[in-house]
PDB file of N, CA and C in Angstrom:
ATOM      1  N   UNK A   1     -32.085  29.099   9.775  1.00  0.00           N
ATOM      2  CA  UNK A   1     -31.745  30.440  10.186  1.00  0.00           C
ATOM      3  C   UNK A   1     -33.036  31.238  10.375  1.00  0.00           C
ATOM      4  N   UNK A   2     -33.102  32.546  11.611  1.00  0.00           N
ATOM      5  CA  UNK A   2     -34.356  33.071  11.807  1.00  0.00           C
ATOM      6  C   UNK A   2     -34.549  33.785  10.720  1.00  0.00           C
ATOM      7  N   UNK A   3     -35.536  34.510  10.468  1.00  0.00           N
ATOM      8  CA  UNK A   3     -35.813  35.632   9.631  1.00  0.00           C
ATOM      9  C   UNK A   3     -35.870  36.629  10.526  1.00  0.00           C
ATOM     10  N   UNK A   4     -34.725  37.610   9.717  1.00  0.00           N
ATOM     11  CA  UNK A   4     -34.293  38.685  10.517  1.00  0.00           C
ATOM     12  C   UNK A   4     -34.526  39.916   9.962  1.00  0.00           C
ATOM     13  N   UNK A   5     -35.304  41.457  10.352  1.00  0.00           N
ATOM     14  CA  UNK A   5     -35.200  42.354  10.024  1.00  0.00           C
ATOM     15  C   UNK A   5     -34.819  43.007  10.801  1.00  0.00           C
ATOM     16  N   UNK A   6     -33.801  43.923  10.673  1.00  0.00           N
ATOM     17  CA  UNK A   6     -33.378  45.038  11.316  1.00  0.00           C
ATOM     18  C   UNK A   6     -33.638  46.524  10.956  1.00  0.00           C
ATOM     19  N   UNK A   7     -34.167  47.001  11.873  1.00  0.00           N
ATOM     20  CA  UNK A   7     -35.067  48.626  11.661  1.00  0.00           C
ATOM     21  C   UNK A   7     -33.464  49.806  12.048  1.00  0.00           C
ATOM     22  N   UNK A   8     -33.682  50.214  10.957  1.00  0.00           N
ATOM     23  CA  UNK A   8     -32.360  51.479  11.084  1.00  0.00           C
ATOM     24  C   UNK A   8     -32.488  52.897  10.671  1.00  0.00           C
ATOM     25  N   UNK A   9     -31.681  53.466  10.929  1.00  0.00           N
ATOM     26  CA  UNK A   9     -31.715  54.947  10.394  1.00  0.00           C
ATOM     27  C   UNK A   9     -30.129  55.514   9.463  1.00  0.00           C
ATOM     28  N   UNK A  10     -30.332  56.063   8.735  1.00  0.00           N
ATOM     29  CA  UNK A  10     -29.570  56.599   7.764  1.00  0.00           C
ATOM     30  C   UNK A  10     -27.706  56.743   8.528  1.00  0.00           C
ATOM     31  N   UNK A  11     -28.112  57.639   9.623  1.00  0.00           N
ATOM     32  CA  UNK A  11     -27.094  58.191  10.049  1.00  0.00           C
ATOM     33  C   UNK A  11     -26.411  57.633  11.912  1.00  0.00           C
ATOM     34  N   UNK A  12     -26.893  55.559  11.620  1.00  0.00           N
ATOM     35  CA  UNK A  12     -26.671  55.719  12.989  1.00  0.00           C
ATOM     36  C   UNK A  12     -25.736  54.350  12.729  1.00  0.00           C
ATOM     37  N   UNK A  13     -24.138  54.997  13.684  1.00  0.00           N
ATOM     38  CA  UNK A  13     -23.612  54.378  13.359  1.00  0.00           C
ATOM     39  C   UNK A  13     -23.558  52.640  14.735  1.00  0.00           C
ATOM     40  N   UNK A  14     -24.237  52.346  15.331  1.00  0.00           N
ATOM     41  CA  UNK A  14     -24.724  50.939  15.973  1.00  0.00           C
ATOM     42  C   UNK A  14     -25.076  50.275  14.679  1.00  0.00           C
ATOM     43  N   UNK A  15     -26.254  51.290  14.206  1.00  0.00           N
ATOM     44  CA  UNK A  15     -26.656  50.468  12.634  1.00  0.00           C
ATOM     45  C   UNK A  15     -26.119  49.976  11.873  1.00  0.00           C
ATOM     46  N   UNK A  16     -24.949  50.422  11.361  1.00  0.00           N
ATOM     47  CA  UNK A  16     -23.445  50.050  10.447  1.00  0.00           C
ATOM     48  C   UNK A  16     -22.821  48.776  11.214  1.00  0.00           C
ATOM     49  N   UNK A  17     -22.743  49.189  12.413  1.00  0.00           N
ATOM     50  CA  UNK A  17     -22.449  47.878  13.395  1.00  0.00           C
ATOM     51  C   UNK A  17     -23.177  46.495  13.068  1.00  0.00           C
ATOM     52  N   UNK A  18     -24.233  46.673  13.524  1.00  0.00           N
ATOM     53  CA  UNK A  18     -25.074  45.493  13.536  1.00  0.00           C
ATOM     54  C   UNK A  18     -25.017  45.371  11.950  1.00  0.00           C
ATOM     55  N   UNK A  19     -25.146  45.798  11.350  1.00  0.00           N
ATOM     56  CA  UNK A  19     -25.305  45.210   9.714  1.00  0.00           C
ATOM     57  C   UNK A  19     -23.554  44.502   9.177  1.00  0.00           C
ATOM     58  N   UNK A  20     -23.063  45.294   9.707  1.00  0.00           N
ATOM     59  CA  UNK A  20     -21.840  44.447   9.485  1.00  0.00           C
ATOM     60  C   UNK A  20     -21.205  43.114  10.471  1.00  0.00           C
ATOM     61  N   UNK A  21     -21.857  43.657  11.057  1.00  0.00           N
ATOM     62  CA  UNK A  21     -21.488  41.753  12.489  1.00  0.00           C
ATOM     63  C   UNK A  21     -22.663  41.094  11.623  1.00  0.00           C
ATOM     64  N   UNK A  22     -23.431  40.890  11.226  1.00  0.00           N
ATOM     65  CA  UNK A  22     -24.700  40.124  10.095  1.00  0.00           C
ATOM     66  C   UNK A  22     -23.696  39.828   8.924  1.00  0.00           C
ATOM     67  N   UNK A  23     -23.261  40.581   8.189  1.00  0.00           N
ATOM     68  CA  UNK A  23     -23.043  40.556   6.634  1.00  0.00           C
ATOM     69  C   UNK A  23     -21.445  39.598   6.712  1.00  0.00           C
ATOM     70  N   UNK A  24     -20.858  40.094   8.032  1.00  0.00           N
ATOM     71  CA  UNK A  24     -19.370  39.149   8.222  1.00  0.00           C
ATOM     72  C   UNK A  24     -19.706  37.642   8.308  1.00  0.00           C
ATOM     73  N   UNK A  25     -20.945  37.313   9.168  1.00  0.00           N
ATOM     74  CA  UNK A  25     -21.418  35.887   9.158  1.00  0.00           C
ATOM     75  C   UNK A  25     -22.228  35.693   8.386  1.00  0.00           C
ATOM     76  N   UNK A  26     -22.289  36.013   7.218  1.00  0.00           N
ATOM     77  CA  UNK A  26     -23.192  35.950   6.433  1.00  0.00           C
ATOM     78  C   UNK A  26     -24.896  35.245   6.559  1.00  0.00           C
ATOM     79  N   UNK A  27     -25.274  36.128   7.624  1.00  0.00           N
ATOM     80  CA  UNK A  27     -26.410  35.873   7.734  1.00  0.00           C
ATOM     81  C   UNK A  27     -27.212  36.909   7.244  1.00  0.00           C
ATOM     82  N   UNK A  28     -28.357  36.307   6.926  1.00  0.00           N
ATOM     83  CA  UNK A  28     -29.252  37.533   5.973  1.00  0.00           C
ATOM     84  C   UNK A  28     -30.123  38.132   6.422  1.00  0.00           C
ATOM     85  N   UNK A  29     -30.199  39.436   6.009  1.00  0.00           N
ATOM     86  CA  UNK A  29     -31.140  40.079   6.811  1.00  0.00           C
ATOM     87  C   UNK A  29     -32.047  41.114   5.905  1.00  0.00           C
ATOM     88  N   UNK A  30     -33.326  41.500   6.454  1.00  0.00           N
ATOM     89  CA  UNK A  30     -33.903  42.850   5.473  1.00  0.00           C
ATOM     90  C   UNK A  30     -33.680  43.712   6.405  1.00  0.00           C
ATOM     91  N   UNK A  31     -33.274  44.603   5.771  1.00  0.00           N
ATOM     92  CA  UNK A  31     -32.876  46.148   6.497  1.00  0.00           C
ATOM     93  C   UNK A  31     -34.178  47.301   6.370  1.00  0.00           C
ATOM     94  N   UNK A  32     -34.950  47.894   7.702  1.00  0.00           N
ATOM     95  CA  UNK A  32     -35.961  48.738   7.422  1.00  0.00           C
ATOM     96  C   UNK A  32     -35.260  49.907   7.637  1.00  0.00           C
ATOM     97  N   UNK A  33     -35.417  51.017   6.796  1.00  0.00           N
ATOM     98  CA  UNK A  33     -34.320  52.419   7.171  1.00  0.00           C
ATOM     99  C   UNK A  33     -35.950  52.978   7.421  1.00  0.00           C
ATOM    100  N   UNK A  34     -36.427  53.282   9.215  1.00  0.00           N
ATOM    101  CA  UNK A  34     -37.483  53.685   9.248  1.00  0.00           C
ATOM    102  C   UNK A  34     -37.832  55.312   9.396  1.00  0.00           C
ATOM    103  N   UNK A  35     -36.566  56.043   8.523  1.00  0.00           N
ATOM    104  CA  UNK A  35     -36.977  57.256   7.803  1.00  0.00           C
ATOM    105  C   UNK A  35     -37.579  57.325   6.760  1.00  0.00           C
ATOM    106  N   UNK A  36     -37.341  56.220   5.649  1.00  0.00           N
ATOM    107  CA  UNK A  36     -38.439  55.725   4.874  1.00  0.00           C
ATOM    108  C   UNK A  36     -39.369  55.017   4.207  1.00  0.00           C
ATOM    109  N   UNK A  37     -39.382  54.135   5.292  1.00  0.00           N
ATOM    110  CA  UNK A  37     -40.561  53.402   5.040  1.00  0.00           C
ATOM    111  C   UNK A  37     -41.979  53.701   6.149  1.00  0.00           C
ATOM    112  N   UNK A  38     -43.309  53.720   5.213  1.00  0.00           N
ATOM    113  CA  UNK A  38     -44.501  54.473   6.146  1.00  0.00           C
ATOM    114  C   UNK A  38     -44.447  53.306   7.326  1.00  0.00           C
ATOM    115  N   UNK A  39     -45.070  53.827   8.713  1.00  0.00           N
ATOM    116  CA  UNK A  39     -44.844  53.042   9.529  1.00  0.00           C
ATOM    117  C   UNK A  39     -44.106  51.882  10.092  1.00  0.00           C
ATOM    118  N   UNK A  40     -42.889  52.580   9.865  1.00  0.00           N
ATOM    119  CA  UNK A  40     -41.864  51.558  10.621  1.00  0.00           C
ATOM    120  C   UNK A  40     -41.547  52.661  12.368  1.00  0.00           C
ATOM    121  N   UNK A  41     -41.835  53.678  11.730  1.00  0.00           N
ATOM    122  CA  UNK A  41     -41.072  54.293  13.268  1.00  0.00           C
ATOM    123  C   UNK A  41     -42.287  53.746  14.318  1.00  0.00           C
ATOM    124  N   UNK A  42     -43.460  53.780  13.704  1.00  0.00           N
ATOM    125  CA  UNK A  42     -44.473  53.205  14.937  1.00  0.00           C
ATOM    126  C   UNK A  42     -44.069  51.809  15.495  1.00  0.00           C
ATOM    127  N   UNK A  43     -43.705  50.696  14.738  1.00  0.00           N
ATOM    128  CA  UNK A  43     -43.409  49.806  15.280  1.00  0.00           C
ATOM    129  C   UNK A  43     -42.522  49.985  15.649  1.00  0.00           C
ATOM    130  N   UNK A  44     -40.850  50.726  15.442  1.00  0.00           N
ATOM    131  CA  UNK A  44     -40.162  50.647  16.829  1.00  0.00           C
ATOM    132  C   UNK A  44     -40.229  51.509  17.868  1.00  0.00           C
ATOM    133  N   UNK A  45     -41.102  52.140  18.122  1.00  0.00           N
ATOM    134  CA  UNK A  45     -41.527  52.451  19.057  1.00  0.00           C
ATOM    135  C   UNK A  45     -42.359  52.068  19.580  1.00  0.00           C
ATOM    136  N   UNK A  46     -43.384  51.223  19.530  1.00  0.00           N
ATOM    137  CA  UNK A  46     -44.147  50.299  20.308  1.00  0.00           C
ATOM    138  C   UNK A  46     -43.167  48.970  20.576  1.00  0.00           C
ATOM    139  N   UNK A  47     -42.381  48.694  19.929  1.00  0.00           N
ATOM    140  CA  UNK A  47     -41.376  47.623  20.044  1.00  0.00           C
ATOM    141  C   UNK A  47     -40.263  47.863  21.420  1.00  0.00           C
ATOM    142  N   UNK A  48     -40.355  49.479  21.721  1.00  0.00           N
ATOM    143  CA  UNK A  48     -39.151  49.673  22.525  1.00  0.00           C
ATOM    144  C   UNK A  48     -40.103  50.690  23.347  1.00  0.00           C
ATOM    145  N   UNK A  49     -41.176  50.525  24.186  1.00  0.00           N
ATOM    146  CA  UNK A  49     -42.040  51.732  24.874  1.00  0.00           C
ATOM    147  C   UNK A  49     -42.072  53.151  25.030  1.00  0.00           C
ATOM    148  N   UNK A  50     -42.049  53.019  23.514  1.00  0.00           N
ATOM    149  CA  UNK A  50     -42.345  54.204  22.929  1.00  0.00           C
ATOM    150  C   UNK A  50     -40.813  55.017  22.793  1.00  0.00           C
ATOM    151  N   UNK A  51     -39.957  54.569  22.845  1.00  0.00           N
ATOM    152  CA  UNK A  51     -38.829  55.338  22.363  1.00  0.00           C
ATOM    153  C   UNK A  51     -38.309  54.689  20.813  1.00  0.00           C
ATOM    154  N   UNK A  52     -38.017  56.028  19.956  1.00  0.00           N
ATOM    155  CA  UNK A  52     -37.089  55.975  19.080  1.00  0.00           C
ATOM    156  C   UNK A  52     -36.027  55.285  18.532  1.00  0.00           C
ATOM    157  N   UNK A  53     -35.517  53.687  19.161  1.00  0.00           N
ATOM    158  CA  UNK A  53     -34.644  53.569  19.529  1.00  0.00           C
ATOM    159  C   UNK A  53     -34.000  52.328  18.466  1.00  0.00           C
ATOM    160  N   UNK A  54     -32.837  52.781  17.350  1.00  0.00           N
ATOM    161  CA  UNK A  54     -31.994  51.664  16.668  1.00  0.00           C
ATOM    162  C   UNK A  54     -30.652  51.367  16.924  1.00  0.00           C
ATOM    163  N   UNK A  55     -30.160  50.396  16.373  1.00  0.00           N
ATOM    164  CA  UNK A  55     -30.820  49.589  15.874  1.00  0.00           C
ATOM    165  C   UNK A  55     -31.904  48.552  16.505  1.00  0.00           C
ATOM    166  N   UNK A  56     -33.219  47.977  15.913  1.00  0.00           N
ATOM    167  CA  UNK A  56     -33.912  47.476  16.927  1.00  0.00           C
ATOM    168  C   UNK A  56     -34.104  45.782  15.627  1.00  0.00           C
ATOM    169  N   UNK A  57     -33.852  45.006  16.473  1.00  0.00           N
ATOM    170  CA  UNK A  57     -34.082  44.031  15.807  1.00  0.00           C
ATOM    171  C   UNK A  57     -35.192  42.571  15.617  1.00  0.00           C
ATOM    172  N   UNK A  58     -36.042  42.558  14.520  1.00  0.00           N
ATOM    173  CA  UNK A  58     -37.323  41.616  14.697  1.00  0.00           C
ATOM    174  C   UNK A  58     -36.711  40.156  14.452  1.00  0.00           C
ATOM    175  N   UNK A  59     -36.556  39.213  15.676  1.00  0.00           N
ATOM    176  CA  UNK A  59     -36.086  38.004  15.139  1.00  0.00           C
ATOM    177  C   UNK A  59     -37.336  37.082  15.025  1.00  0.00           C
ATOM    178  N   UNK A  60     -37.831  36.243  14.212  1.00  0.00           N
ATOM    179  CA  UNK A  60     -38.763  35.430  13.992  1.00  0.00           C
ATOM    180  C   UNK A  60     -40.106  36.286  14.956  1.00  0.00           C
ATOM    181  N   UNK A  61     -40.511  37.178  14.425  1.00  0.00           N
ATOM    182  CA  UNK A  61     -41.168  37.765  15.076  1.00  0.00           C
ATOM    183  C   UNK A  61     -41.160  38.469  16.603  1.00  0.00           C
ATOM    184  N   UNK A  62     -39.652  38.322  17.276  1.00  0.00           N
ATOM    185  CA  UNK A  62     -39.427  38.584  18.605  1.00  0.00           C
ATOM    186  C   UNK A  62     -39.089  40.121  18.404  1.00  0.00           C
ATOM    187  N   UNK A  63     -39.201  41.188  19.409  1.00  0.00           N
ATOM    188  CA  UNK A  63     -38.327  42.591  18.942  1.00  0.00           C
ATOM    189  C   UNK A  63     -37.176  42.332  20.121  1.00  0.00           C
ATOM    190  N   UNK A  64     -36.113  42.687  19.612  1.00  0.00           N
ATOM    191  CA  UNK A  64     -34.714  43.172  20.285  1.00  0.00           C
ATOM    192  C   UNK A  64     -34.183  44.570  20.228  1.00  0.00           C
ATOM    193  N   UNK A  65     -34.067  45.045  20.973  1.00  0.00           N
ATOM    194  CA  UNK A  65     -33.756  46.298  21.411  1.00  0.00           C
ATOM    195  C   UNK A  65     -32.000  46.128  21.211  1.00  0.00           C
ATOM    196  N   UNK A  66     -31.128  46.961  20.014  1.00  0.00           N
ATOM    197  CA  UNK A  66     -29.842  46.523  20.431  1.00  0.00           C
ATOM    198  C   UNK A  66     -29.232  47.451  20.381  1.00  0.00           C
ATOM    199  N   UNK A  67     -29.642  49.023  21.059  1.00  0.00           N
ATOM    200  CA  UNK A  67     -28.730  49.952  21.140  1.00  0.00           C
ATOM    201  C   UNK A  67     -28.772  50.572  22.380  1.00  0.00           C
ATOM    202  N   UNK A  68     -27.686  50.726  22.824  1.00  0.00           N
ATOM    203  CA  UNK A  68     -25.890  50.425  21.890  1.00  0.00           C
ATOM    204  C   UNK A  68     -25.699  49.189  21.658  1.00  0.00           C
ATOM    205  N   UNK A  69     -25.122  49.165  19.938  1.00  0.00           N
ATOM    206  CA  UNK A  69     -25.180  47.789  19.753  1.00  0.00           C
ATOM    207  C   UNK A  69     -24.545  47.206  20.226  1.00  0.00           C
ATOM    208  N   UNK A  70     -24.612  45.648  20.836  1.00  0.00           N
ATOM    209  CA  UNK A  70     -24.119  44.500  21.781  1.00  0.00           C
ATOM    210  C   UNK A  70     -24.066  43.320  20.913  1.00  0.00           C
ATOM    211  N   UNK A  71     -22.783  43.101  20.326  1.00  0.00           N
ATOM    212  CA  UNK A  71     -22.133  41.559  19.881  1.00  0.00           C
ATOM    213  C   UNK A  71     -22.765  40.669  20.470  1.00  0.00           C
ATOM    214  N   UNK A  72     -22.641  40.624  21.657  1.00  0.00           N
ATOM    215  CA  UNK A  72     -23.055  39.562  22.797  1.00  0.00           C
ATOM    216  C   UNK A  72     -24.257  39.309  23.097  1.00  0.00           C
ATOM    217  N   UNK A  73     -25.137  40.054  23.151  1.00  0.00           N
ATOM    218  CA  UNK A  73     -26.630  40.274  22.750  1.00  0.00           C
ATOM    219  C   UNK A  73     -27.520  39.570  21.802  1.00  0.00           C
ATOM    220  N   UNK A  74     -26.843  40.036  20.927  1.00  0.00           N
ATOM    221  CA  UNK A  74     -27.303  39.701  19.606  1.00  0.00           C
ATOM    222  C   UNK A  74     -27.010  38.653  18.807  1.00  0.00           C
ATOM    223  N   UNK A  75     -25.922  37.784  19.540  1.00  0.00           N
ATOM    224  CA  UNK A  75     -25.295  36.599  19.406  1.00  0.00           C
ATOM    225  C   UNK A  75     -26.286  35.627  19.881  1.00  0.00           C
ATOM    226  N   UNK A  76     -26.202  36.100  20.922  1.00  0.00           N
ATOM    227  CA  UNK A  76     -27.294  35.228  22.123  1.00  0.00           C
ATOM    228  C   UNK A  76     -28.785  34.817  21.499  1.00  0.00           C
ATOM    229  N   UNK A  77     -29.500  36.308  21.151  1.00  0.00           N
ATOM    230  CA  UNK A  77     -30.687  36.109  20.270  1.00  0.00           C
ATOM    231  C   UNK A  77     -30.545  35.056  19.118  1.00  0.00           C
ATOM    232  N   UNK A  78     -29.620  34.824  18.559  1.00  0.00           N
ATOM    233  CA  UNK A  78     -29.421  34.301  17.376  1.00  0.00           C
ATOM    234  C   UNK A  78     -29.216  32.742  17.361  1.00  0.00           C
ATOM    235  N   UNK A  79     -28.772  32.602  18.993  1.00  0.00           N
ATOM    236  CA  UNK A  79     -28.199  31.300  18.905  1.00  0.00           C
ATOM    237  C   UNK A  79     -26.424  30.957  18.629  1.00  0.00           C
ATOM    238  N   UNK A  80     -25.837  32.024  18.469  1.00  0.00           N
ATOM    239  CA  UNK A  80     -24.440  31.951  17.992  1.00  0.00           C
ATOM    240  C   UNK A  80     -23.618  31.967  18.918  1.00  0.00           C
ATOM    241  N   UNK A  81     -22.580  30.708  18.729  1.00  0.00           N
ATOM    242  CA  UNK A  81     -21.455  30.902  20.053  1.00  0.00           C
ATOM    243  C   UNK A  81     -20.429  31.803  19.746  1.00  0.00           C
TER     244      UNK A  81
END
């Protein structure tokens, strides 16, 4: 399985999304809430050209952009049929 972090914010509900399509397949993930942790908003914003934008997801070092979050997307990244 990749190593997966997903960069989020407190109050966004894609974020709730994507963490729960993860937690139903029990795949594991670290969750960055990049309101507080120091420099996470820089990386998703260099991750997504320069926009703000979650949920954004680091797969084995790849960034994925997944908002609005996309099942299908993010399936795909993963390898999942």
């Amino acid at each position: 399985m990749p190593q997966i972090k997903i960069y989020t914010t407190s109050l966004c509900s894609d974020c709730r999304a994507a963490k729960r399509f993860l937690s139903e397949r029990n795949i594991p993930y670290e969750e960055i809430n990049i309101e507080d942790v120091d420099g996470a908003v820089a990386i998703v914003m260099q991750a997504n050209q320069g926009r703000r934008s979650v949920p954004t997801f680091e797969i084995d070092g790849q960034f994925l952009n997944c908002s609005p979050f996309d099942r299908r997307k993010l399936s795909e990244a993963l390898g999942l049929n």
